[in-house]
Protein backbone atom coordinates (compact mmCIF):
# COMPACT_ATOMS: atom_id res chain seq x y z
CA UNK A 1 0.00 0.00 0.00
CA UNK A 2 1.08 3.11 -0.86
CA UNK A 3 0.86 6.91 0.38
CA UNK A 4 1.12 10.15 -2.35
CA UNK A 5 2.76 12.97 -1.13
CA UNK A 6 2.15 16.44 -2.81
CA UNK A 7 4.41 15.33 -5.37
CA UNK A 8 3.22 12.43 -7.77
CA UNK A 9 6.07 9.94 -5.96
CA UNK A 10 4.61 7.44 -4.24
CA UNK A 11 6.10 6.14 -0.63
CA UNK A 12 5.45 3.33 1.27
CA UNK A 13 3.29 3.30 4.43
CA UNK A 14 5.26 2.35 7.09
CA UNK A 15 8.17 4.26 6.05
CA UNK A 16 6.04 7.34 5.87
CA UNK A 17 4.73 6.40 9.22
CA UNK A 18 8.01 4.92 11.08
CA UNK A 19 9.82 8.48 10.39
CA UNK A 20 6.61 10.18 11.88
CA UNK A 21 6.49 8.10 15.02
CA UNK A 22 6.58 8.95 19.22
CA UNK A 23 7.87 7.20 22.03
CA UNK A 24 4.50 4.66 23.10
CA UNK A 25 3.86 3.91 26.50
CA UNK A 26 5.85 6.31 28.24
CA UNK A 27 3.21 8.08 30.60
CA UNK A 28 0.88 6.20 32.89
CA UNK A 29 -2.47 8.11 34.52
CA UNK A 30 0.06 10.00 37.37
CA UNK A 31 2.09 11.62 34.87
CA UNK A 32 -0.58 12.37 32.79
CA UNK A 33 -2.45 13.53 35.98
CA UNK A 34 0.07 16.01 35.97
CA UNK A 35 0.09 16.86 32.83
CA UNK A 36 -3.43 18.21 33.05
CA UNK A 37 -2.95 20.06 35.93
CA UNK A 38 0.06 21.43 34.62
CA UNK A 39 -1.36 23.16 32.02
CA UNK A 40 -3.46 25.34 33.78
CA UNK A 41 -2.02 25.87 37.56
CA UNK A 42 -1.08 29.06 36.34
CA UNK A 43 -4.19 30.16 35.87
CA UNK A 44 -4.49 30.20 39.79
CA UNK A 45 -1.87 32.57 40.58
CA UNK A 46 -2.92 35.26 38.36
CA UNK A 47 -4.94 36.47 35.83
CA UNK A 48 -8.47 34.86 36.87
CA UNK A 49 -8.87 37.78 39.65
CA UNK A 50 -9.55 40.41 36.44
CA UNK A 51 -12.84 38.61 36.16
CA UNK A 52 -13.83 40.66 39.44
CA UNK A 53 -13.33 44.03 37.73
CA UNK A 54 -16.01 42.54 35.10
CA UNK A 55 -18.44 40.61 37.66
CA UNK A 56 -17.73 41.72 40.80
CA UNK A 57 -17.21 38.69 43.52
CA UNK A 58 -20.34 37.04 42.77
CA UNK A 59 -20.75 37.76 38.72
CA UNK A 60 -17.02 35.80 39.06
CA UNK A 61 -18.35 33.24 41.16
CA UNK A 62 -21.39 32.53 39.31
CA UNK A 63 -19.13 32.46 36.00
CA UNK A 64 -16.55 30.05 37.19
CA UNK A 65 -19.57 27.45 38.73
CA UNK A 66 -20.63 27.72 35.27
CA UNK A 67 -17.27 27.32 33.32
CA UNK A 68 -16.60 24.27 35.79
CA UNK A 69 -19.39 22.75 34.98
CA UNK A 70 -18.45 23.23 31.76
CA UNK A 71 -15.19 21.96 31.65
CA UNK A 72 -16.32 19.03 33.71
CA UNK A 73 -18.83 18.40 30.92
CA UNK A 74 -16.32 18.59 28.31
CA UNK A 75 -13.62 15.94 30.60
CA UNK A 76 -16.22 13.26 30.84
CA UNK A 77 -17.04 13.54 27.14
CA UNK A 78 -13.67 13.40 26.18
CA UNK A 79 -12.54 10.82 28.12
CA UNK A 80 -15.38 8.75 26.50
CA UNK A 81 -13.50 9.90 23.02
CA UNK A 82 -9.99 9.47 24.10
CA UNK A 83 -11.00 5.62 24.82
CA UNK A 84 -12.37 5.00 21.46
CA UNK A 85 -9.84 6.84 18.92
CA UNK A 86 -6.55 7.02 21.44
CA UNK A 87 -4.43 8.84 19.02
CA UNK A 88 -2.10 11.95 19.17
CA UNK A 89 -4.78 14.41 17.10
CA UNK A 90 -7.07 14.53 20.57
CA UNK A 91 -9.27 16.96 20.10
CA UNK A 92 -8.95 17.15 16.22
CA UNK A 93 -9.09 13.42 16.01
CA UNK A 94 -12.17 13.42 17.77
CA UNK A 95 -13.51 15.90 15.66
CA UNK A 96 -12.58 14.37 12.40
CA UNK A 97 -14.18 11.02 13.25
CA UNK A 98 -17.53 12.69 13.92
CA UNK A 99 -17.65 15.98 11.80
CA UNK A 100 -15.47 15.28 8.81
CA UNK A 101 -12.22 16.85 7.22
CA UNK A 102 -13.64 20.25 7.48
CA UNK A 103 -14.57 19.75 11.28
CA UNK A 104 -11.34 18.33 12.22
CA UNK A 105 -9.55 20.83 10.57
CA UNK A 106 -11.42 23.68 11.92
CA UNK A 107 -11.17 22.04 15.37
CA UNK A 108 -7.69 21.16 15.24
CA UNK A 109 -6.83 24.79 14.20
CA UNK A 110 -8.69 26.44 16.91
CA UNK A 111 -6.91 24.23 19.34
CA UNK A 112 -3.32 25.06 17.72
CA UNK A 113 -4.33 28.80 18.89
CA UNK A 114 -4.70 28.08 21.97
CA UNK A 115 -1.59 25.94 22.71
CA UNK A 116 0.37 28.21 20.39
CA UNK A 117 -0.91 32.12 21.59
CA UNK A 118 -0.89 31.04 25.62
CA UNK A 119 2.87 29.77 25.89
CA UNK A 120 3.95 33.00 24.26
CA UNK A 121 1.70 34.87 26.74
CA UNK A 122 2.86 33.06 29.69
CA UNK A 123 7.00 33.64 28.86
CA UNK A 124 5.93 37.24 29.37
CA UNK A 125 4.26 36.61 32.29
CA UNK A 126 7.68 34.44 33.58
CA UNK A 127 9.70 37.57 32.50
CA UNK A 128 7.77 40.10 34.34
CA UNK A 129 8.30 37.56 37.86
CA UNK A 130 11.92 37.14 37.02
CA UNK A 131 12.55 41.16 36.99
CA UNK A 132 9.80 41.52 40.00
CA UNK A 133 11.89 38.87 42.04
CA UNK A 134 15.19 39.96 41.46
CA UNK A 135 16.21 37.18 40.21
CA UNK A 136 20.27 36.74 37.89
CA UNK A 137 19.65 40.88 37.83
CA UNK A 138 17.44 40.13 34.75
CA UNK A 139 14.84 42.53 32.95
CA UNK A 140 11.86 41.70 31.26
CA UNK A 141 12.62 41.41 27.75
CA UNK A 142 13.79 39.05 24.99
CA UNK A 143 16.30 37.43 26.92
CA UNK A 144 14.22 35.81 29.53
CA UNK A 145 11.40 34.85 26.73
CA UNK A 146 14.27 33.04 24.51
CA UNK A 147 15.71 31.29 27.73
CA UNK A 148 12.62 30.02 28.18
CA UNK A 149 11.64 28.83 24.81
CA UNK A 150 15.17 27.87 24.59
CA UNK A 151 15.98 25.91 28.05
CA UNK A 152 12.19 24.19 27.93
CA UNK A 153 12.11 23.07 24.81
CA UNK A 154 15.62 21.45 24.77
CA UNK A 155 13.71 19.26 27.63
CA UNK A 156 11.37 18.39 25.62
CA UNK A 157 13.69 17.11 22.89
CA UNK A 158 15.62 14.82 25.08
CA UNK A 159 12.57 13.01 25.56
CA UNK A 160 8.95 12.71 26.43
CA UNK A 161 9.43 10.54 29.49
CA UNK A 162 11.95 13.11 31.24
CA UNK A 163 9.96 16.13 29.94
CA UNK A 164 6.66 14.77 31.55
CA UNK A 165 8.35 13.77 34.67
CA UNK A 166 10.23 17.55 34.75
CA UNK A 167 6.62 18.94 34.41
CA UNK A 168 5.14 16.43 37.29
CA UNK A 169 8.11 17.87 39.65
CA UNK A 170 7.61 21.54 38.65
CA UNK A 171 3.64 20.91 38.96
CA UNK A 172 3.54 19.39 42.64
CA UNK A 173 5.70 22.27 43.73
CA UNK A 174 2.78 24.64 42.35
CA UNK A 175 0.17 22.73 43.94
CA UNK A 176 2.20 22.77 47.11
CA UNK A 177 2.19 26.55 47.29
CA UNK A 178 -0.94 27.17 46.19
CA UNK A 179 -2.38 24.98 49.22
CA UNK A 180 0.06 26.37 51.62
CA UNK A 181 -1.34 29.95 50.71
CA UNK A 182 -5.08 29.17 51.33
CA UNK A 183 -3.89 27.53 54.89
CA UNK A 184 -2.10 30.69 55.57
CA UNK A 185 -4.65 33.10 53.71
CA UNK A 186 -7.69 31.72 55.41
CA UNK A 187 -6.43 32.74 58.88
CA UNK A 188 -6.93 36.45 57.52
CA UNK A 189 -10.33 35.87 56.21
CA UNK A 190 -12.75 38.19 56.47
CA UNK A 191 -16.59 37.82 54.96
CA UNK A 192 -17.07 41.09 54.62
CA UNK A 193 -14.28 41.70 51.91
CA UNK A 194 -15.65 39.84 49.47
CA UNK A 195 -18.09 42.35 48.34
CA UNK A 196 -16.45 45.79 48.68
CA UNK A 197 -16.45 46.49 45.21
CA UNK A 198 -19.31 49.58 44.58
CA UNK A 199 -22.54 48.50 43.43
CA UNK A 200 -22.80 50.41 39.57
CA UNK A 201 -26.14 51.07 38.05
CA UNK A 202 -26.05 48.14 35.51
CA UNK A 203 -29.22 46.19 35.41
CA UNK A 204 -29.53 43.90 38.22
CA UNK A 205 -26.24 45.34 40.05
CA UNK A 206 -25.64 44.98 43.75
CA UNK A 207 -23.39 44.18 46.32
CA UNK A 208 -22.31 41.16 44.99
CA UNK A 209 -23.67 41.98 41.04
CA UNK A 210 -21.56 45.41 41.31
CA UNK A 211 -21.64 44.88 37.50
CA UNK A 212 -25.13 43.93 37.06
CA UNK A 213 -26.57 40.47 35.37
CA UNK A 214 -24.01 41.10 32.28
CA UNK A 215 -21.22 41.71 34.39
CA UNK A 216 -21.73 37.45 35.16
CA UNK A 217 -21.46 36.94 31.22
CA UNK A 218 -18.42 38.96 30.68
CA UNK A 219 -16.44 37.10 34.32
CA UNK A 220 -16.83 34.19 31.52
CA UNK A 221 -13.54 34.16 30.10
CA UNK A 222 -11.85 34.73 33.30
CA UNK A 223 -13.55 31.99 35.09
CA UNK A 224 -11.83 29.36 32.39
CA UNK A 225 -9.11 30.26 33.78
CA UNK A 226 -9.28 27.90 36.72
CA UNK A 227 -9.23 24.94 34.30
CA UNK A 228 -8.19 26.33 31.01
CA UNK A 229 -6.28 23.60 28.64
CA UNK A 230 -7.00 20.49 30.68
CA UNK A 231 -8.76 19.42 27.98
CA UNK A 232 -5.34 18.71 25.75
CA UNK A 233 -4.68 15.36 28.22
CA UNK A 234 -5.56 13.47 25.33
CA UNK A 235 -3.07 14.60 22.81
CA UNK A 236 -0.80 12.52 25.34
CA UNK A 237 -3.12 9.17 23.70
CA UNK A 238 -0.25 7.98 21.90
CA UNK A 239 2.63 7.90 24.06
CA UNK A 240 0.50 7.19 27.27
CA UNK A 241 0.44 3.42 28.79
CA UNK A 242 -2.71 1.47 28.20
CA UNK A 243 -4.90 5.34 27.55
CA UNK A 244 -7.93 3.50 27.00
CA UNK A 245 -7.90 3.14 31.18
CA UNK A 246 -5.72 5.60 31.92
CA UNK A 247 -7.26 8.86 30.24
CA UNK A 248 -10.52 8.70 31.45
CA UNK A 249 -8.96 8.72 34.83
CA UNK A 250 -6.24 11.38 34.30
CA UNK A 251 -8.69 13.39 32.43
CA UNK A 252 -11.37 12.92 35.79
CA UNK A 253 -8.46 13.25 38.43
CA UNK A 254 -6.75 16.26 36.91
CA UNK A 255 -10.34 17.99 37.02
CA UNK A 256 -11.48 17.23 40.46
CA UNK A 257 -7.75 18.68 41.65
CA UNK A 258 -8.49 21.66 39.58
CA UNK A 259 -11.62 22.26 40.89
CA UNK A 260 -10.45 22.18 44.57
CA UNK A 261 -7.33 24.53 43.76
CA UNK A 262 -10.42 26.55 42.20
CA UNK A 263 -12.50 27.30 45.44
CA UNK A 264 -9.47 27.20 47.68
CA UNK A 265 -7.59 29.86 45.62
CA UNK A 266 -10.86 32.02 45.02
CA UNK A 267 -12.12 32.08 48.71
CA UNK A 268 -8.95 32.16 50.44
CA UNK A 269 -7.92 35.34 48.38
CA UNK A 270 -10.71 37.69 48.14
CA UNK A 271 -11.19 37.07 51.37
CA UNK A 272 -7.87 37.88 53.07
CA UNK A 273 -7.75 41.28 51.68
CA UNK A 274 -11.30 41.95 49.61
CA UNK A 275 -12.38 41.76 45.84
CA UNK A 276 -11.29 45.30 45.53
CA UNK A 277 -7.86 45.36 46.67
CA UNK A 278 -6.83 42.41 43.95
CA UNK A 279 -8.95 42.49 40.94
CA UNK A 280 -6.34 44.54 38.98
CA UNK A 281 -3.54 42.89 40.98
CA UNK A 282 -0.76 41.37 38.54
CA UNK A 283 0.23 38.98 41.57
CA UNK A 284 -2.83 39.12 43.61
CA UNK A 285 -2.31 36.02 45.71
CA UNK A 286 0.92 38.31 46.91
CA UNK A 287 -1.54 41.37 47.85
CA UNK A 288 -3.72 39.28 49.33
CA UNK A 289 -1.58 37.79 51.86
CA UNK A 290 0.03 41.40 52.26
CA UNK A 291 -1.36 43.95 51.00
CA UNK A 292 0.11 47.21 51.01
CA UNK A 293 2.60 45.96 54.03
CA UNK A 294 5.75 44.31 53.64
CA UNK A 295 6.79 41.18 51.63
CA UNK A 296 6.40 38.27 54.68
CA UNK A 297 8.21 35.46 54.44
CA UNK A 298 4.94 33.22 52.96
CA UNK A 299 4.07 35.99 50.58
CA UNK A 300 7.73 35.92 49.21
CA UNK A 301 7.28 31.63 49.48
CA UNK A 302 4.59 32.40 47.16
CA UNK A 303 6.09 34.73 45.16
CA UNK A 304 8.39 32.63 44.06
CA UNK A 305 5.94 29.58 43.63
CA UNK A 306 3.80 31.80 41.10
CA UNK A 307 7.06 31.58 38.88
CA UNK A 308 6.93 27.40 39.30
CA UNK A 309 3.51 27.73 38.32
CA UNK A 310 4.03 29.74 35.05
CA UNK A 311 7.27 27.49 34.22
CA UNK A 312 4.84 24.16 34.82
CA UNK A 313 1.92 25.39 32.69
CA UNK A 314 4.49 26.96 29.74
CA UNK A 315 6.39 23.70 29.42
CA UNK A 316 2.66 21.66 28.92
CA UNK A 317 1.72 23.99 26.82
CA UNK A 318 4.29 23.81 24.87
CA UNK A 319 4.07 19.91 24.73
CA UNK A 320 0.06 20.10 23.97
CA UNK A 321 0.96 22.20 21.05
CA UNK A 322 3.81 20.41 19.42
CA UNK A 323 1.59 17.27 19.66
CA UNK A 324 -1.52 18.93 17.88
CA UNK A 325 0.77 20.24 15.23
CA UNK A 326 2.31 17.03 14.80
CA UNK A 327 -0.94 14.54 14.48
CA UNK A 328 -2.34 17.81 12.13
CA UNK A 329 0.91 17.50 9.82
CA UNK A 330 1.01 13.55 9.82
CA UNK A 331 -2.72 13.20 8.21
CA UNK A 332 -1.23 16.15 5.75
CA UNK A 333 -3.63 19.04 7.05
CA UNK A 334 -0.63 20.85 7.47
CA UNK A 335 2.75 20.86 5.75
CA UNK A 336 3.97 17.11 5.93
CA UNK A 337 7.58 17.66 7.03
CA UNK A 338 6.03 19.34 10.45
CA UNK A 339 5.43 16.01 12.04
CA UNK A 340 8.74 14.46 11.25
CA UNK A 341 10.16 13.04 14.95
CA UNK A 342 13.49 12.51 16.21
CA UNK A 343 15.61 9.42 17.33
CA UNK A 344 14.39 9.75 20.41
CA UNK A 345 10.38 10.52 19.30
CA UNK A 346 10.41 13.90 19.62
CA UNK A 347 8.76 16.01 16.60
CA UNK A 348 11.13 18.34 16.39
CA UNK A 349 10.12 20.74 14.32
CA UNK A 350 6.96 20.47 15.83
CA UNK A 351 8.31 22.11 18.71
CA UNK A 352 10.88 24.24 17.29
CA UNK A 353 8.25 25.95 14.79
CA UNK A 354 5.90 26.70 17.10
CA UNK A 355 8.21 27.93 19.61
CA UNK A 356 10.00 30.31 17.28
CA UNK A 357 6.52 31.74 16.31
CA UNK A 358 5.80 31.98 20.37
CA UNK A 359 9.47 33.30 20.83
CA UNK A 360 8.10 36.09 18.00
CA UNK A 361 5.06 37.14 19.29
CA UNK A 362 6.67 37.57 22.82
CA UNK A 363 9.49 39.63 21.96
CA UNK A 364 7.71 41.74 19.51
CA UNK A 365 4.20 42.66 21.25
CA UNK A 366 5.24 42.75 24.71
CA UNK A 367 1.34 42.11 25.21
CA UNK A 368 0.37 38.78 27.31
CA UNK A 369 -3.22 39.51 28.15
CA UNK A 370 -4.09 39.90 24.21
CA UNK A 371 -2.56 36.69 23.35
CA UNK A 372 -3.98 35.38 26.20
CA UNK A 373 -7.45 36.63 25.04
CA UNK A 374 -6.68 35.10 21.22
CA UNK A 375 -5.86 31.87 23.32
CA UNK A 376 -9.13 31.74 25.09
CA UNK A 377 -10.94 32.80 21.34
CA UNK A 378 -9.59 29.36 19.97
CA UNK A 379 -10.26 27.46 23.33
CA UNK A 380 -13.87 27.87 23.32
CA UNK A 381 -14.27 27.18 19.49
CA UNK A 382 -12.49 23.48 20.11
CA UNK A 383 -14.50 22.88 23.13
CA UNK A 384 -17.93 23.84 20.82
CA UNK A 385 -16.76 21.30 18.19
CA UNK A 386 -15.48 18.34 20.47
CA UNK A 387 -18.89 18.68 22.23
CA UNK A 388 -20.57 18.43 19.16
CA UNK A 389 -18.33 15.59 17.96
CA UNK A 390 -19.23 13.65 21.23
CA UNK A 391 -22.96 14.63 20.36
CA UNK A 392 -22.53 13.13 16.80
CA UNK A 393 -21.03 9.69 17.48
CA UNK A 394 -23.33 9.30 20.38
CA UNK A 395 -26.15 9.20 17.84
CA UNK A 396 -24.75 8.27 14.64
CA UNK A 397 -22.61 5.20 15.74
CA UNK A 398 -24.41 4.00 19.01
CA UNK A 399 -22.75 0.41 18.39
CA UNK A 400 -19.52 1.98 18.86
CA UNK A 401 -17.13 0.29 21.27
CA UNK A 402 -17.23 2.36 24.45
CA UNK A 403 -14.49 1.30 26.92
CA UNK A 404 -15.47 4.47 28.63
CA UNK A 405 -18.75 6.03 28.32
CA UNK A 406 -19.69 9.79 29.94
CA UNK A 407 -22.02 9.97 33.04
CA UNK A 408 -24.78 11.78 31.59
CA UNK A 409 -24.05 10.95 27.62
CA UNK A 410 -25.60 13.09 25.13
CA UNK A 411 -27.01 15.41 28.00
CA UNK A 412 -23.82 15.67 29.62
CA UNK A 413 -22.03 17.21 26.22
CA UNK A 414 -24.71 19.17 25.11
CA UNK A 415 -24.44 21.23 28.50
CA UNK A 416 -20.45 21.56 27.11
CA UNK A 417 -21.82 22.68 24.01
CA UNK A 418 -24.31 25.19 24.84
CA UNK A 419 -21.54 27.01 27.99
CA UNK A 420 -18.85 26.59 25.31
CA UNK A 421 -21.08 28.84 22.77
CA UNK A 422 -21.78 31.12 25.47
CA UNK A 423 -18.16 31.04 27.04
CA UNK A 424 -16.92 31.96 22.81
CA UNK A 425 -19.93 35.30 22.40
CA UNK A 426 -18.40 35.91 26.34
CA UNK A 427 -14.68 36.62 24.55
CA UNK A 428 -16.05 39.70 22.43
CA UNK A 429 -17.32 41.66 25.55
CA UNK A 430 -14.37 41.39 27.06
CA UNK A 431 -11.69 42.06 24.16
CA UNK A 432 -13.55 42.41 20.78
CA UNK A 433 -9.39 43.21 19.20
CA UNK A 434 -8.30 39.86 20.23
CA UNK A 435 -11.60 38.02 18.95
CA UNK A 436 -10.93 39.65 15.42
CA UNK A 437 -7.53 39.15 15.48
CA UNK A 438 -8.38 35.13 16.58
CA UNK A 439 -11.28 35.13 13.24
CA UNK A 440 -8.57 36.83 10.87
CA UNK A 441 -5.81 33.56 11.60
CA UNK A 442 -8.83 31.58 11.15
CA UNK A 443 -9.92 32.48 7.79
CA UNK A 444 -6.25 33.00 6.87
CA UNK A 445 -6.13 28.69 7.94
CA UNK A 446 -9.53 27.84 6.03
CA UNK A 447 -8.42 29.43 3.15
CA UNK A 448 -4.99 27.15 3.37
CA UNK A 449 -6.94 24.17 3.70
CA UNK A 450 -9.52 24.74 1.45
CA UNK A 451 -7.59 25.98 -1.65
CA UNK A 452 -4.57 23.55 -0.75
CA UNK A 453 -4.07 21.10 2.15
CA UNK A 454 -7.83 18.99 1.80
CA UNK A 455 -6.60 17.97 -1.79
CA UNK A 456 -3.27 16.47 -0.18
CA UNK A 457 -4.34 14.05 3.26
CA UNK A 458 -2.79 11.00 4.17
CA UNK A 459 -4.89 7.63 3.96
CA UNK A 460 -2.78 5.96 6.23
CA UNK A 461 -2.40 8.27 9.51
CA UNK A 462 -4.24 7.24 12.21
CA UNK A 463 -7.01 9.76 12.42
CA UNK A 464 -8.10 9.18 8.24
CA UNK A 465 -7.77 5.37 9.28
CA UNK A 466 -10.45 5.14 12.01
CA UNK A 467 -12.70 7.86 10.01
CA UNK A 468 -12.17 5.67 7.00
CA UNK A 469 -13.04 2.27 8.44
CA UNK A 470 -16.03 3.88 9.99
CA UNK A 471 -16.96 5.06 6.45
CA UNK A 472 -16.77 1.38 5.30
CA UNK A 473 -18.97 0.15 8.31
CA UNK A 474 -21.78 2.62 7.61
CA UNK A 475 -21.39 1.32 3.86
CA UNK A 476 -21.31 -2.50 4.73
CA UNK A 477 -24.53 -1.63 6.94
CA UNK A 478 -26.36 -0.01 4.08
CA UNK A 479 -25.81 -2.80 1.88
């Protein structure tokens, strides 16, 4: 059997595949635990608190119930999917199955956004603690972004073992602070704090709607940020040991962890010092532990654990993005030589690319809360379209092996779907420049695949394989 490249020379199959191939079983359900709760522990030590200067304490708390039960929707559904096509396209993969080349495509793009825009965003964040900590006498600038593109992504191409265990290490330390904060931050706690922000005359504002009934809508975004990019766990399917077990329960564990981290961090810090001292904070679990005072020796701890946070969540980011590119390139979606790996299973370019561009956008905008904002545009796209995919296969292949099947099932992702719609109109209230910016890649992408990349996929990679047997089945049932 043969594959055609874009030129008219054909190659065989497993050569094509063998030079386009990753490192299998090396991740069981604790590193890949960690993995999911690497990507987004960041999330808890800044940026979410922004959401009060939108909702107020209870528009934000309302928003990230809502977003949580979103995300929780979305985990279940997945790991359902991640059981039945355990391959490194994830979300795209899933996507594909269900909704065709166009769907995958337009899935796996929106997902390449995210796991491309919020690495970039998050070296500026890691520059900004570097110069606020002291630290090697460094400024924020290029230097610090292309050490850590540099230093993070060498880890990554010794090996996907060592880089997952690195992350683990880096991630427990996060999760470490974060609950040694709340014990210390809950001593200071103080009810009454967590609605000081002024009541405005929006419809439906109060006390704790200071913002009104839209002010709950527009906390949407910020919300996400408790559990933002969990979902990627699965583009770990193909290097993971046994993932039909063990990414349903990575994919469950790394949310209920998340979810704790979520009330503890949340509580613990509005209350110590009040919604209105830290919803423009840059470090606010630092002002909330001491305010305008001086630095005390857990508020430096924590300080300096807000940097391990933003090193774990940039180095899985960086990982979820090199595999999307890769499984995208191998089934020819994107240019083929993308998704070429290493001796040692690493997909080199696949990193390197990416990382450049990241390295780029860094250096030259300066501006991590608009890439951040571009990140979150393409999140809630994917997490539309791999609700809809789980919709889709639920009723058009009911038959279907399920090793795994969601609590809930159809119900369960349509209650993704709709909060994932909402959660994507949500993105232009708060930054309509980064949700135009997010549409203009987009169309730039379609237009790529459309005029170029559709004619040119590969028969043989894994995601065109399962979509193509399931083809044949429908036909064989027909007849």
């Amino acid at each position: 059997m043969t594959l055609e490249e874009t030129t008219d020379t054909p190659i065989p199959a497993d050569d094509y595949l063998k030079r386009r191939a990753l490192r299998q079983g090396s991740a069981g359900w604790l590193l890949l635990t960690g993995l999911g709760v690497g990507y987004v522990v960041s999330g808890d030590f800044s940026g979410w608190n922004i959401g009060l200067a939108e909702g107020g304490f209870g528009g934000l708390a309302i928003a990230t119930v809502l977003m949580g039960v979103m995300y929780a929707c979305l985990v279940y559904a997945l790991a359902e999917l991640s059981a039945i096509l355990p391959a490194a396209g994830g979300g795209y993969g899933f996507a594909r199955r269900a909704l065709g080349t166009w769907g995958g495509f337009l899935t796996g793009t929106a997902i390449l956004i995210e796991y491309i825009l919020a690495p970039a965003a998050i070296s500026i964040f890691i520059g900004d603690y570097v110069e606020s900590l002291g630290l090697f006498g460094l400024e924020s600038g290029w230097p610090v972004y292309l050490a850590c593109f540099a230093v993070f992504i060498g880890i990554h191409l010794w090996g996907v073992g060592e880089a997952l265990r690195f992350s683990l290490i880096v991630t427990a330390i996060a999760v470490a602070a974060l609950l040694i904060f709340a014990a210390g931050a809950f001593t200071e706690f103080r009810a009454d704090g967590l609605d000081d922000i002024p009541a405005t005359d929006a419809f439906g504002a109060n006390s704790w709607l200071p913002f009104g009934l839209l002010g709950i809508w527009a906390a949407f975004p910020f919300g996400m940020w408790f559990f933002l990019g969990v979902e990627g766990v699965p583009l770990a399917a193909e290097e993971a040991k046994d993932p039909v077990r063990s990414m349903p329960r990575a994919l469950s564990l790394s949310m209920l962890i998340l979810a704790l981290l979520a009330v503890l961090t949340f509580f613990a810090a509005t209350g110590a010092r009040g919604s209105a001292a830290i919803q423009d904070a840059g470090n606010p679990l630092v002002v909330a532990l001491q305010g305008d005072g001086d630095p005390t020796a857990l508020s430096r701890f924590v300080n300096y654990a807000g940097l391990a946070g933003l090193v774990a969540s940039f180095f899985s980011l960086i990982y979820a993005g090199s595999r999307q590119l890769f499984a995208l390139s191998r089934a020819g979606y994107l240019p083929r030589f993308l998704s070429l790996t290493s001796r040692r299973k690493s997909p080199y370019l696949g990193l390197l690319i990416p990382g450049a561009i990241g390295f780029a956008l860094a250096a030259g905008t300066g501006n991590g809360a608009r890439m951040l904002n571009i990140a979150v545009f393409g999140a809630t796209i994917s997490y539309a379209l791999m609700a809809l995919s789980h919709i889709v296969l639920r009723r058009r292949e009911p038959e279907l092996p399920r090793p795994y099947r969601t609590p809930g099932g159809i119900l369960t992702s349509s209650v993704a779907f709709v909060l994932a719609l909402s959660a994507l109109v949500a993105t232009f209230l708060v930054d309509v420049d980064a949700a135009l910016i997010a549409l203009g890649v987009y169309v730039v992408a379609l237009a790529y695949f459309a005029f170029y990349s559709r004619h040119r996929l590969v028969a043989n990679a894994p995601e065109e394989e399962f979509a193509a047997l399931a083809a044949a089945e429908a036909e064989l049932d027909r007849t």
